[in-house]
Every structure is written in C-alpha cells, then in structure tokens.
Protein backbone atom coordinates (compact mmCIF):
# COMPACT_ATOMS: atom_id res chain seq x y z
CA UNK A 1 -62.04 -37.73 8.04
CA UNK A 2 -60.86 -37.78 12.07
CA UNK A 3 -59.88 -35.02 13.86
CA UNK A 4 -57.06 -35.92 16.20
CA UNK A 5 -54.34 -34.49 18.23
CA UNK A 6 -51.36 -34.88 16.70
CA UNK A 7 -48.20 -35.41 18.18
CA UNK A 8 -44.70 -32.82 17.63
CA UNK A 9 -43.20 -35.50 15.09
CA UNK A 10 -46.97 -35.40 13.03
CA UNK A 11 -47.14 -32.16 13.27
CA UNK A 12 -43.62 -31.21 12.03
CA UNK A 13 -43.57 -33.94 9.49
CA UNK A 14 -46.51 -32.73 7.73
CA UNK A 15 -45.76 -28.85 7.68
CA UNK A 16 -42.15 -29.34 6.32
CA UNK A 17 -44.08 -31.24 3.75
CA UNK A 18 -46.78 -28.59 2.98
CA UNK A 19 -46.07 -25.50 0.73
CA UNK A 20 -47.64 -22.31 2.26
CA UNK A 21 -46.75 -23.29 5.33
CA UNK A 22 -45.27 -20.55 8.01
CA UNK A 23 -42.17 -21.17 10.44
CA UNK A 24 -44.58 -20.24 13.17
CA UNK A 25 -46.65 -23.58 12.13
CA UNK A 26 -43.13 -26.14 12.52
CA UNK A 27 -42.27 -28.34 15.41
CA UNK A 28 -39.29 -26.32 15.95
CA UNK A 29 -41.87 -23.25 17.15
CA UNK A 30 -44.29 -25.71 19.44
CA UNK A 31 -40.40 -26.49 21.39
CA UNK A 32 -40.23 -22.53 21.46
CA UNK A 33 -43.67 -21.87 22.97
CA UNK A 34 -43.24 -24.52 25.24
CA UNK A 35 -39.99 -22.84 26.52
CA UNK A 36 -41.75 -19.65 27.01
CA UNK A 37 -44.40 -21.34 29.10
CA UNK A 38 -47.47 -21.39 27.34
CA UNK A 39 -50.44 -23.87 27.17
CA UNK A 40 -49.42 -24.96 23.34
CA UNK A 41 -52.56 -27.88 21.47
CA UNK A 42 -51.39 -29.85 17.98
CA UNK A 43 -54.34 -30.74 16.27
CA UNK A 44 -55.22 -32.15 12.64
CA UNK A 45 -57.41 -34.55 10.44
CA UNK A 46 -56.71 -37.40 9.44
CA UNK A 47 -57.88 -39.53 6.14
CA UNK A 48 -57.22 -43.14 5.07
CA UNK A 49 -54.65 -43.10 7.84
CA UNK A 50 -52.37 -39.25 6.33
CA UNK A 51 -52.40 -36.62 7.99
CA UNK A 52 -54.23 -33.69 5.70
CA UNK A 53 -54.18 -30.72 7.88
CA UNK A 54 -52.55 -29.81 10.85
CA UNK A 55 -52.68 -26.49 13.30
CA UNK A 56 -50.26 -25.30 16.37
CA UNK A 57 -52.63 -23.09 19.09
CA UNK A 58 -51.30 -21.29 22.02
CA UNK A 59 -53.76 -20.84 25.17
CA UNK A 60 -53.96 -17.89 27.63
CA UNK A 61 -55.90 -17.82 30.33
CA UNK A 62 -58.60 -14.45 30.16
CA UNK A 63 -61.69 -14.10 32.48
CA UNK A 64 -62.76 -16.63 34.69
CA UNK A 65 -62.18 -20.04 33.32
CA UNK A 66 -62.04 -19.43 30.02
CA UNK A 67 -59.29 -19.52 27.90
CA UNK A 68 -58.17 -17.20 24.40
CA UNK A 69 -56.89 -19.32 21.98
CA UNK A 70 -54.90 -18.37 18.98
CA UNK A 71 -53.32 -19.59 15.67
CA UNK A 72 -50.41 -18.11 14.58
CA UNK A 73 -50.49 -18.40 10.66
CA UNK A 74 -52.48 -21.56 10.90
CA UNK A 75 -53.65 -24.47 10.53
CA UNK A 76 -51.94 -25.69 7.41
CA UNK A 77 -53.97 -27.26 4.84
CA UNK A 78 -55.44 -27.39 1.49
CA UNK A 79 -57.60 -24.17 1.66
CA UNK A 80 -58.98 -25.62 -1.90
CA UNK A 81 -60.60 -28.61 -0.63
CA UNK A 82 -63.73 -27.22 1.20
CA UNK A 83 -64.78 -30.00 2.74
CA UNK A 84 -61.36 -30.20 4.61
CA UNK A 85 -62.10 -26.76 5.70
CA UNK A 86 -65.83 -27.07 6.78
CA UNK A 87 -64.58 -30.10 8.93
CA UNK A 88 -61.35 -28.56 10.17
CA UNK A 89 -63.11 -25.37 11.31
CA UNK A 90 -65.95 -27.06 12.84
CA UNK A 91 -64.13 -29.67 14.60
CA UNK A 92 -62.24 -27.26 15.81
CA UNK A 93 -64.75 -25.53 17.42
CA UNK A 94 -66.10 -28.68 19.65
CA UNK A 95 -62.55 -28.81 20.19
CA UNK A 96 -62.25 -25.74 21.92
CA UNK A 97 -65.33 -25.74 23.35
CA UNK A 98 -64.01 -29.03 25.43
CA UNK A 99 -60.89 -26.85 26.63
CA UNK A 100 -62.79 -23.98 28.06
CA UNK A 101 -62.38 -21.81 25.17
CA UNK A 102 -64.02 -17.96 25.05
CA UNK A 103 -62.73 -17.00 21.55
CA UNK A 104 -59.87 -18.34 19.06
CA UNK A 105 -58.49 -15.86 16.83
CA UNK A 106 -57.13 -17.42 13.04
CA UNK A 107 -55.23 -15.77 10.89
CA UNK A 108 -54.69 -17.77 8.15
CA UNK A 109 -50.90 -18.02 6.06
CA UNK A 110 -53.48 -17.76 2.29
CA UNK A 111 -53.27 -15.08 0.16
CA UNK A 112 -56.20 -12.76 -1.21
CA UNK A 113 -54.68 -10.82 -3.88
CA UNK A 114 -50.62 -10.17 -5.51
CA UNK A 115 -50.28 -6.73 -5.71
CA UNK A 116 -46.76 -4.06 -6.85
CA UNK A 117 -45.35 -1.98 -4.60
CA UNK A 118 -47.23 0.86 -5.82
CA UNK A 119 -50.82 -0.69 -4.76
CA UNK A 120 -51.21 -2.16 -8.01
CA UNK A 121 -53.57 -5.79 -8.10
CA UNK A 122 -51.54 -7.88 -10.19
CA UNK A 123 -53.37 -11.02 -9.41
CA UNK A 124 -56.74 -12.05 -7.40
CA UNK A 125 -56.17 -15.06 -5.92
CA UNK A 126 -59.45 -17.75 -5.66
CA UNK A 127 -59.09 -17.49 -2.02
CA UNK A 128 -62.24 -15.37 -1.51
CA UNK A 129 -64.25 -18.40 -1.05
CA UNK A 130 -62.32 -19.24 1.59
CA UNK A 131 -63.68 -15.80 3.79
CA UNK A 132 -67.37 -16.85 2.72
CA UNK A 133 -66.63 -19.86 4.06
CA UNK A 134 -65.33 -19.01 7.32
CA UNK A 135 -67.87 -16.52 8.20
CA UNK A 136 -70.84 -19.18 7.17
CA UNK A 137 -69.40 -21.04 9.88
CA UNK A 138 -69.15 -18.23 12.44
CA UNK A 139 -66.13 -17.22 11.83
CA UNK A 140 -65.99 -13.27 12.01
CA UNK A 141 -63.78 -11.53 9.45
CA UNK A 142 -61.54 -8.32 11.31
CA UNK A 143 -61.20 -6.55 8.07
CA UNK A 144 -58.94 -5.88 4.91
CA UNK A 145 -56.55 -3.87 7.40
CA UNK A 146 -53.42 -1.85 6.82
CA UNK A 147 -50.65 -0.63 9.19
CA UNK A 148 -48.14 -2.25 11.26
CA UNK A 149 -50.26 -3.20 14.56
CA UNK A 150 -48.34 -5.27 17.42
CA UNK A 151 -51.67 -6.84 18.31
CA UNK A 152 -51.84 -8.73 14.78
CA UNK A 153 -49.58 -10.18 12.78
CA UNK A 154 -49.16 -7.77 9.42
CA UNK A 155 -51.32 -9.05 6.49
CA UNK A 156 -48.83 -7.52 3.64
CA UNK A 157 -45.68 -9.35 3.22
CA UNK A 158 -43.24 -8.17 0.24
CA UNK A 159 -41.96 -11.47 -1.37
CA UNK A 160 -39.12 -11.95 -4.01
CA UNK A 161 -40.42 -14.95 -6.08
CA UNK A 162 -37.11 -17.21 -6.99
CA UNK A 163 -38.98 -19.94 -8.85
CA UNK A 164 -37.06 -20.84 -11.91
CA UNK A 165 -34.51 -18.31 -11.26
CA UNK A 166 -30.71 -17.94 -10.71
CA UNK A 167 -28.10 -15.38 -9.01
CA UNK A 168 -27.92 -13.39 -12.47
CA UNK A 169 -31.49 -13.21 -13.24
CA UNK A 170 -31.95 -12.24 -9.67
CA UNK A 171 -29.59 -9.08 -10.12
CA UNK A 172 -30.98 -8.62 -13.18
CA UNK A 173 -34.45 -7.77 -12.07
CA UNK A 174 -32.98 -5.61 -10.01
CA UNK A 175 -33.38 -1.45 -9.73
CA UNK A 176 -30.02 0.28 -10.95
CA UNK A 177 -29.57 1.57 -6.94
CA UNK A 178 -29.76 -2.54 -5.50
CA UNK A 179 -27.86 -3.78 -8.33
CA UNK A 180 -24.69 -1.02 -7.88
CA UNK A 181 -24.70 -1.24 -4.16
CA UNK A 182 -24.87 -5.35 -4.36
CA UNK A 183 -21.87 -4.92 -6.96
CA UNK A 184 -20.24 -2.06 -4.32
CA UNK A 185 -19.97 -5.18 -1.63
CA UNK A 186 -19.04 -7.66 -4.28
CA UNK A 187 -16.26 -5.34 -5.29
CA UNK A 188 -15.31 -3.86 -1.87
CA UNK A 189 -15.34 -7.97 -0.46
CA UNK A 190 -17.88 -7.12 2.00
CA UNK A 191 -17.61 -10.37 4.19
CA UNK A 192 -20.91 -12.53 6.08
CA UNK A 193 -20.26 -15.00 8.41
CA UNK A 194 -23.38 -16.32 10.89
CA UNK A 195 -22.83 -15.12 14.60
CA UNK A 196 -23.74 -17.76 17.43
CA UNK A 197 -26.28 -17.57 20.42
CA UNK A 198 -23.01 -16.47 22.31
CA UNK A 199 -22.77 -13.23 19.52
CA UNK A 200 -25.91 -12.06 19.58
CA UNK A 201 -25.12 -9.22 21.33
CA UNK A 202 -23.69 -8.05 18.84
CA UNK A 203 -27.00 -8.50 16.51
CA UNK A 204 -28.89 -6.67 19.38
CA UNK A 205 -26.72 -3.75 19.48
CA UNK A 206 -27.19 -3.07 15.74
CA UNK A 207 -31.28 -3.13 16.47
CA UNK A 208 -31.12 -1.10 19.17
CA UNK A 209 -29.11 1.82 17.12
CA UNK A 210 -31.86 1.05 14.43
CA UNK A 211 -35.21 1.34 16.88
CA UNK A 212 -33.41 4.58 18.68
CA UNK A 213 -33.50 6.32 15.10
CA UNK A 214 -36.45 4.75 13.80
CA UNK A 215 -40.27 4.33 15.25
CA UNK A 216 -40.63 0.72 15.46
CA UNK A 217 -40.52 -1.41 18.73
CA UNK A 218 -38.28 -4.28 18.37
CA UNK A 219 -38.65 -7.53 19.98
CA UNK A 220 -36.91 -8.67 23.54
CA UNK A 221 -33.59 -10.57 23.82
CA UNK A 222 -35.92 -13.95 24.64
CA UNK A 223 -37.88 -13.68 21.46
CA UNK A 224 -34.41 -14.11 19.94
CA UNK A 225 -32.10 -16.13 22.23
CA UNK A 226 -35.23 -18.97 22.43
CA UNK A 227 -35.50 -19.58 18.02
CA UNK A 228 -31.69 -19.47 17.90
CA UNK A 229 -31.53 -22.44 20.60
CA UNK A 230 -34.90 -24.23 19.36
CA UNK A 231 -34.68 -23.84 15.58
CA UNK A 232 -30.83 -24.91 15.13
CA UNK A 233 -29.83 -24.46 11.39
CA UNK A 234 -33.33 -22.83 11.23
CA UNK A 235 -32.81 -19.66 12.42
CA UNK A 236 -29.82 -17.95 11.26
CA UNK A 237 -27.71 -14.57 12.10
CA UNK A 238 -26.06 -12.99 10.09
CA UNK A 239 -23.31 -9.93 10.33
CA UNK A 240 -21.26 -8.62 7.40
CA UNK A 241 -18.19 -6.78 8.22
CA UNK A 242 -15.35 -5.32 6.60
CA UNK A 243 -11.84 -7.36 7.38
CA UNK A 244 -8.90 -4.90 6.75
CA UNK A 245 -6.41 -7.49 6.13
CA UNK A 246 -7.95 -7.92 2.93
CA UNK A 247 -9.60 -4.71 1.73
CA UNK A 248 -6.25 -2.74 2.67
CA UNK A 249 -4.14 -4.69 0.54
CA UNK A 250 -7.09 -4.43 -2.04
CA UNK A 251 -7.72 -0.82 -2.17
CA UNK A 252 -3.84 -0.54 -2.79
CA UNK A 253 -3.76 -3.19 -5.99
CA UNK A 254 -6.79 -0.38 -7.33
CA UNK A 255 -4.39 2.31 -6.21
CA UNK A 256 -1.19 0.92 -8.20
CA UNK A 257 -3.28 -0.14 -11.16
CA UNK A 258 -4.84 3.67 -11.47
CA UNK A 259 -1.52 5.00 -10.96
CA UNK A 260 0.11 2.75 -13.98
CA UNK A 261 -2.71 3.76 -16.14
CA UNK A 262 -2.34 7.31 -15.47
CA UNK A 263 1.60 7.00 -16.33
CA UNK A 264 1.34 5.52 -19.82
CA UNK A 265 1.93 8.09 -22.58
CA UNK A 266 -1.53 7.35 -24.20
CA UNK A 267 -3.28 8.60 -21.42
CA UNK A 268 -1.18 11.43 -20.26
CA UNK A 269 -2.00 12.65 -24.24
CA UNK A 270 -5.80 12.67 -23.35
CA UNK A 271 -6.82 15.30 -21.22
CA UNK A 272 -10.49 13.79 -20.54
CA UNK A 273 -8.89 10.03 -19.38
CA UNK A 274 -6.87 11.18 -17.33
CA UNK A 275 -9.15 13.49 -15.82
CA UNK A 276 -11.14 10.68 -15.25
CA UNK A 277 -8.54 8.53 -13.72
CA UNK A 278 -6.67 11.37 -11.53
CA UNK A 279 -10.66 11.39 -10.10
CA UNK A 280 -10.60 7.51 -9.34
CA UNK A 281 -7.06 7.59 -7.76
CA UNK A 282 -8.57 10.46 -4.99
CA UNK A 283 -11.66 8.50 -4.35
CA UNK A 284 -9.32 5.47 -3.94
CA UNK A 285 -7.06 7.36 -1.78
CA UNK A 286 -9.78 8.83 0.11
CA UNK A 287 -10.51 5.15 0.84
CA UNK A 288 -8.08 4.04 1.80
CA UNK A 289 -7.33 7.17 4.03
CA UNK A 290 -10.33 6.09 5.91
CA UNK A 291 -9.56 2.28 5.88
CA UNK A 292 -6.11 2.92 8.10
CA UNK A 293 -8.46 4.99 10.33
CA UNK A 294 -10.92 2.39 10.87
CA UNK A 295 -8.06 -0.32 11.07
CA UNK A 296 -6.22 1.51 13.72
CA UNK A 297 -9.42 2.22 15.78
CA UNK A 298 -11.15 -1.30 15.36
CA UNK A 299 -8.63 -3.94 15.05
CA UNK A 300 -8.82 -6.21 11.73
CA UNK A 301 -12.30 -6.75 11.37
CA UNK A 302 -15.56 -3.66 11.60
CA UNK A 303 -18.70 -5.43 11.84
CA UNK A 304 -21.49 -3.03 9.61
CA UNK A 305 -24.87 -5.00 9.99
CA UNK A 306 -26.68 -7.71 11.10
CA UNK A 307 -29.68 -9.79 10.47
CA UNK A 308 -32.42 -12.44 11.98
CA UNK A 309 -33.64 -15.15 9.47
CA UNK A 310 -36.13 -17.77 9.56
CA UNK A 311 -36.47 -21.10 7.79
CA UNK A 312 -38.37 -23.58 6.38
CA UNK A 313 -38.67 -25.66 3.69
CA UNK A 314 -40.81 -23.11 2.03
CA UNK A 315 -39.24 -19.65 2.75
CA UNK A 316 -36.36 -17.38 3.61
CA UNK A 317 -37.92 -14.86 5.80
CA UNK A 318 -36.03 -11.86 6.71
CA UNK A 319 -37.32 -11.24 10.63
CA UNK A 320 -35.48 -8.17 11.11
CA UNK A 321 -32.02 -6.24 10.89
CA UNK A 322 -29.69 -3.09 11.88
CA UNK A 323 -27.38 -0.80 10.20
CA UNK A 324 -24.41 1.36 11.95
CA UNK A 325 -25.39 4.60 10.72
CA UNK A 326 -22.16 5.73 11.02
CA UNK A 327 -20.70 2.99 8.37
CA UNK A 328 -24.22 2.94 6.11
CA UNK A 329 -22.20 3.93 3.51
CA UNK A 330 -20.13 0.38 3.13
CA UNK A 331 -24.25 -0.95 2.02
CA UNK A 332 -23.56 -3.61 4.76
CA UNK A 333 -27.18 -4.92 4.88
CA UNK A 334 -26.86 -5.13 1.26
CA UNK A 335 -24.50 -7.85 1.73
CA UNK A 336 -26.43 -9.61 3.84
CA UNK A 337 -29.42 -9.36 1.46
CA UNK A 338 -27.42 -10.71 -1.36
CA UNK A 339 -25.74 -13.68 1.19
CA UNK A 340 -29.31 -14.63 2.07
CA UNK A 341 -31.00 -14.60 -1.68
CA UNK A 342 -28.40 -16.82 -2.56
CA UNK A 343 -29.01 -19.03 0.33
CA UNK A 344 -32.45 -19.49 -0.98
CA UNK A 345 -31.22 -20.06 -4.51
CA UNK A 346 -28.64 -22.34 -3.14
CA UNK A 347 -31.40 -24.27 -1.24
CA UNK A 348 -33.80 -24.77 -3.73
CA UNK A 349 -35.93 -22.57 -1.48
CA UNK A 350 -38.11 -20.52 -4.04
CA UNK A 351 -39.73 -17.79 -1.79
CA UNK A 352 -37.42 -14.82 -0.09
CA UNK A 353 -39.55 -13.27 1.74
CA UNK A 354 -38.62 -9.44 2.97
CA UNK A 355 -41.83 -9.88 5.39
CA UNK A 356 -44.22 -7.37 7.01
CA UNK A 357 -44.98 -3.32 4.83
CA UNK A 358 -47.58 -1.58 6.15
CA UNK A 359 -49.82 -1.95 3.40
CA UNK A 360 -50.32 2.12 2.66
CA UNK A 361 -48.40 2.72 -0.38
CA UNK A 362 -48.54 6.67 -0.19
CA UNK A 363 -45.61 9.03 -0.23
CA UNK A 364 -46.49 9.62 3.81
CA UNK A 365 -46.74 5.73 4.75
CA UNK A 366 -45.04 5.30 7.69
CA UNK A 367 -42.62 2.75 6.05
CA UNK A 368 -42.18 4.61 2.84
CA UNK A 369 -38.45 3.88 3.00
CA UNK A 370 -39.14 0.16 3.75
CA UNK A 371 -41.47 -0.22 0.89
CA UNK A 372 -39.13 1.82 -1.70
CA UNK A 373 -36.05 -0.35 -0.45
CA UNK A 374 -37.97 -4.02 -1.00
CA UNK A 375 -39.52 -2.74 -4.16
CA UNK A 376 -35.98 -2.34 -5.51
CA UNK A 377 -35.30 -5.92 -5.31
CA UNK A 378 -38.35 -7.08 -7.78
CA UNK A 379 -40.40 -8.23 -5.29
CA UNK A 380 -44.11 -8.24 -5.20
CA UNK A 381 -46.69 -7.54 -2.31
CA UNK A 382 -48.69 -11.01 -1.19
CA UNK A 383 -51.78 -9.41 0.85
CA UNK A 384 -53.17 -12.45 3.14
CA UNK A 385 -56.95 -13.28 4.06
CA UNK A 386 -56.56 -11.35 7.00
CA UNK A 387 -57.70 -12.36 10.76
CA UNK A 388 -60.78 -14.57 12.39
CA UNK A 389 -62.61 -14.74 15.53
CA UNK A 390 -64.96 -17.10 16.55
CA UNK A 391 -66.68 -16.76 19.93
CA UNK A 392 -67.07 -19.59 21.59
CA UNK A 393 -69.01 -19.36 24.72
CA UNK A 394 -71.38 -16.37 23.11
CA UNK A 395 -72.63 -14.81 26.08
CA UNK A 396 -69.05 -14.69 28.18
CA UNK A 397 -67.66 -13.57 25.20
CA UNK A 398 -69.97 -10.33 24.69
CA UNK A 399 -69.68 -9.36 28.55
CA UNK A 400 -66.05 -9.69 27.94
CA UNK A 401 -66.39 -7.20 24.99
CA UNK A 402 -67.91 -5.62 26.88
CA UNK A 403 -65.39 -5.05 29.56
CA UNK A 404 -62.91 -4.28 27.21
CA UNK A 405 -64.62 -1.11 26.09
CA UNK A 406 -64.83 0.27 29.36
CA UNK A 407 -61.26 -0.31 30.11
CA UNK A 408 -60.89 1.71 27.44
C-alpha cells in the first residue's frame, strides 16, 4: 500500500464508485471549496496500482504557523479492512505533520447503530472496532453526542431505505397523515418543476419565512449559489406550486360531478348520501371560492414550497426546505417529498436521506416536529461513529487549548 495525493479525477472517480460515500467527499465539492477560497489536500492509498481509499481535507490557518485541518465525512474507504485503516490513519498523520498541521478533526460517514424514531436500537452495527481503532492510534473520540451543534456536523441522520422497493410500497409504509396528504397533492395536481441559479431567490425567500418562525440558523446565499453552479445536475431545487389554469377547471369537473350525483333520484331518496355529498359540494365550493382569490391576486401560477437537494450516486439528501405558512394547507413540501422519493426510485438510488434530527427523541426535543414528520415516512435513524481529533504538534496543541478556555 502507497499513500499518494490524488488528483480531482482520482478522487471523484473512486467516491462515485464507493457506497457510503457523502456528497461532501465528490470532486464536485473540492471545485466548491476551492471557489470559496480554502487550502483544499486529496489524498488516498493506493494498491496493485487502484485506488482503495481516498479523503478531501480543508486547511485553516489557527495560531502561528500551524494549520487545523478537517474532513468533512471522510476519507472514504473500507472501514472493514483494518489494515487499510491503520495505514490510512497513520499515513495521514506524517502527512499532516509535513503541512504544518496542529490538529485534524474526522468525522467519519460509518454508522454505529440503526435505531426508530422513538430511540429504539434496531441494529448494532460492527463498526465499534472501528472507534478502538482510532483511539489506539491517537485518535481522540468527542463523544456519542446529541443536539443540532453548528460547530459539528449532526451524527443522527433519518434515512428512508428504498432498496428493493417501488412508488407503492413506498406509500404503503407510510403513516395514514403522509399517505393522505401525498394523495391530497396527487389529487389537487400539486405541480414541481426545478428552479435555476437565476430562481433561487425564490428558494431563499421560502427559508427565510421558515428560520423567522422557527429557531434554526439557515445557511448564506453562497453556501447555496456555489453547489448549484459546481454540482450541475447534482444539486437540485425544487418548488411546487399550484397552476390555476389547471386546478380551476379541475375543482369545477369535482363540482359538476357532485352536483349530478346529488340530482339523481336514488340519492335524493337517501337522506345520509346526500348529506354526505351536499358536504363535498361546500368544501368544493369553498375551494374553489379561494382558488379565484388566489388566481386574481397571483397570476396563473402560486409557488407553496421549495427545497435544496444533494446527489450522489449513493443518496438523495434533503439539505433543507420552506413552507408559506400562509398556503401550508395545499401540503406543498409534501409534493416535493414525494417528487424527490421518486427521483431516487427512478434513479436506482436506494438511500433518501431526510438528513440531520437532533438525536433526543423526547416529547421536549427541540425538533420534535422534525422527528414526528420523518418518522411518518418509514424511515429509520442511522447514528454515525461520531467525531475525531488527533493533535498533531502535542505541545502547541495543549497551549492552544489552552487559550481557548480563557477566551471563554
């Protein structure tokens, strides 16, 4: 085994190739980091000429000379060939050590245990080994932690497995409140289309209505603008909305259908049918009462939601995504949900992944909602390994500690 510096075509090659792999660990990202400026290092190993592992670091400058180094959901390997770990992880050291390094930080894309959304363990995963190993090499371990921290990335992901699986079965492991709301925008022809770098605006605006009502800080418009130019067909937006010139005309085929029911002798002879239908024809006028309202304020088309994806090979991930609170009621991020599952299906893409939950599954969890809403779907919780530092430069690197407490 050699461990090299690999170049952007290695790199990307072999973590398009690699299940478990992140989005944060493709070419695309090292294209992204450049563009925002920072000090980005490929490296791998390399056996009998292939490349078997392969890692993206970003470089900061922090006291001194001395550099913090960081892996963002790397490297990419087989975590069940220790060898190729013990060689990785020490090579990587020297590495570092050769680049002025005070500290690297790891976190690792492996899972330690499948859990439900109620806390649950479904399944341990043999990944333990793999935290021995780290911190027999010097690694140190920061913990089994919980919450949604900006300083690390979130070690509980909620992940709708599609292995195996098509857009019925999907629905079908559904709760009863996803599957009638994903049947309310099937019905009601809740429309997604992808907006361009030019529209995102519009995807901004529906975050910013979502962070002023919620506690969450949501990224800048960089963060966004640079993966929708770098990724391409990797990174995608998208916004349902309601077009009028359709649903009108709709809502008034359920209006005359109602109506001709509720005129036919049978019905008008039982008192609890036509009850029943009198009720549908005022929820349908009600509808459409509101439809003419919305048409005359908002032209043809009302946009609802909107959404961020990433891509790879491996996953869906759902980044983030807004609501109008005013039109939460047309279950426009359902639509989007159900446009993006059946990307994944459509791709042969067999992990949707809903992303970060706190990892606190009590009633007073500070993403309660988030968790009840992604539980609905049938997905389980993947809890990760968790995050690594290795000092490099011991002494700098306790002074620096140090300093750090007395700042406060």
């Amino acid at each position: 085994m050699k461990f090299i510096t690999l170049t952007k075509e290695q790199f990307g090659q072999f973590c398009d190739q690699t299940a478990g792999s992140h989005f944060t660990q493709m070419a695309v990202n090292y294209d992204v980091k450049k563009a925002e400026g920072a000090e980005v290092h490929l490296v791998g190993v390399e056996e009998n000429g292939e490349i078997i592992a392969a890692c993206l670091l970003t470089a900061v400058p922090t006291i001194k000379l001395f550099k913090y180094f960081y892996t963002n959901r790397g490297p990419v390997m087989d975590y069940e060939n220790k060898t190729l770990v013990d060689f990785f992880f020490t090579e990587l050291k020297k590495y570092l050590k050769r680049h002025k390094a005070l500290f690297v930080r790891v976190d690792p894309y492996v899972p330690y245990q499948k859990r439900d959304h109620s806390g649950n363990v479904l399944h341990k995963y043999a990944t333990a080994s793999v935290i021995d190993e780290l911190e027999s090499l010097g690694y140190e371990h920061q913990g089994y932690t919980t919450g949604m921290k900006t300083n690390y990335q979130i070690r509980w992901h909620s992940v709708l497995d599609l292995t195996d699986k098509d857009s019925k079965s999907v629905l079908k492991d559904m709760d009863s409140l996803r599957k009638r709301n994903i049947k309310k925008v099937i019905k009601n022809g809740i429309k997604v289309r992808y907006l361009t770098e030019d529209e995102m605006p519009i995807f901004r605006q529906f975050m910013a209505d979502t962070s002023s009502k919620k506690e969450f800080q949501d990224r800048n418009d960089d963060f966004y603008r640079l993966r929708l130019r770098h990724f391409g067909d990797r990174a995608l937006m998208p916004l349902a909305y309601i077009d009028f010139t359709e649903y009108i005309p709709q809502l008034e085929d359920e209006k005359t259908a109602v109506e001709r029911s509720l005129s036919n002798e049978n019905t008008q002879k039982n008192e609890k049918k036509k009850a029943d239908l009198e009720k549908q024809l005022a929820a349908i006028e009600e509808r459409l009462k509101e439809a003419h309202t919305l048409h005359k304020e908002h032209g043809d088309t009302l946009p609802i939601a909107s959404a961020f994806y990433l891509i790879n090979p491996y996953e869906v991930v759902y980044l983030a995504g807004g609501t109008s609170n005013e039109f939460r009621h047309f279950a426009g991020s359902y639509a989007i949900q159900w446009q993006m599952i059946n990307y994944a299906l459509n791709h042969g893409i067999n992990r949707y992944n809903f992303y970060g939950i706190s990892g606190d599954f009590s009633e007073d969890a500070e993403d309660a909602g988030v968790i009840k809403f992604k539980k609905g779907f049938n997905a389980d919780v993947m809890e990760y390994i968790g995050d690594f530092v290795l000092p490099i430069n011991k002494p700098v690197y306790k002074a620096y500690q140090a300093m750090k407490k007395i700042k406060g």
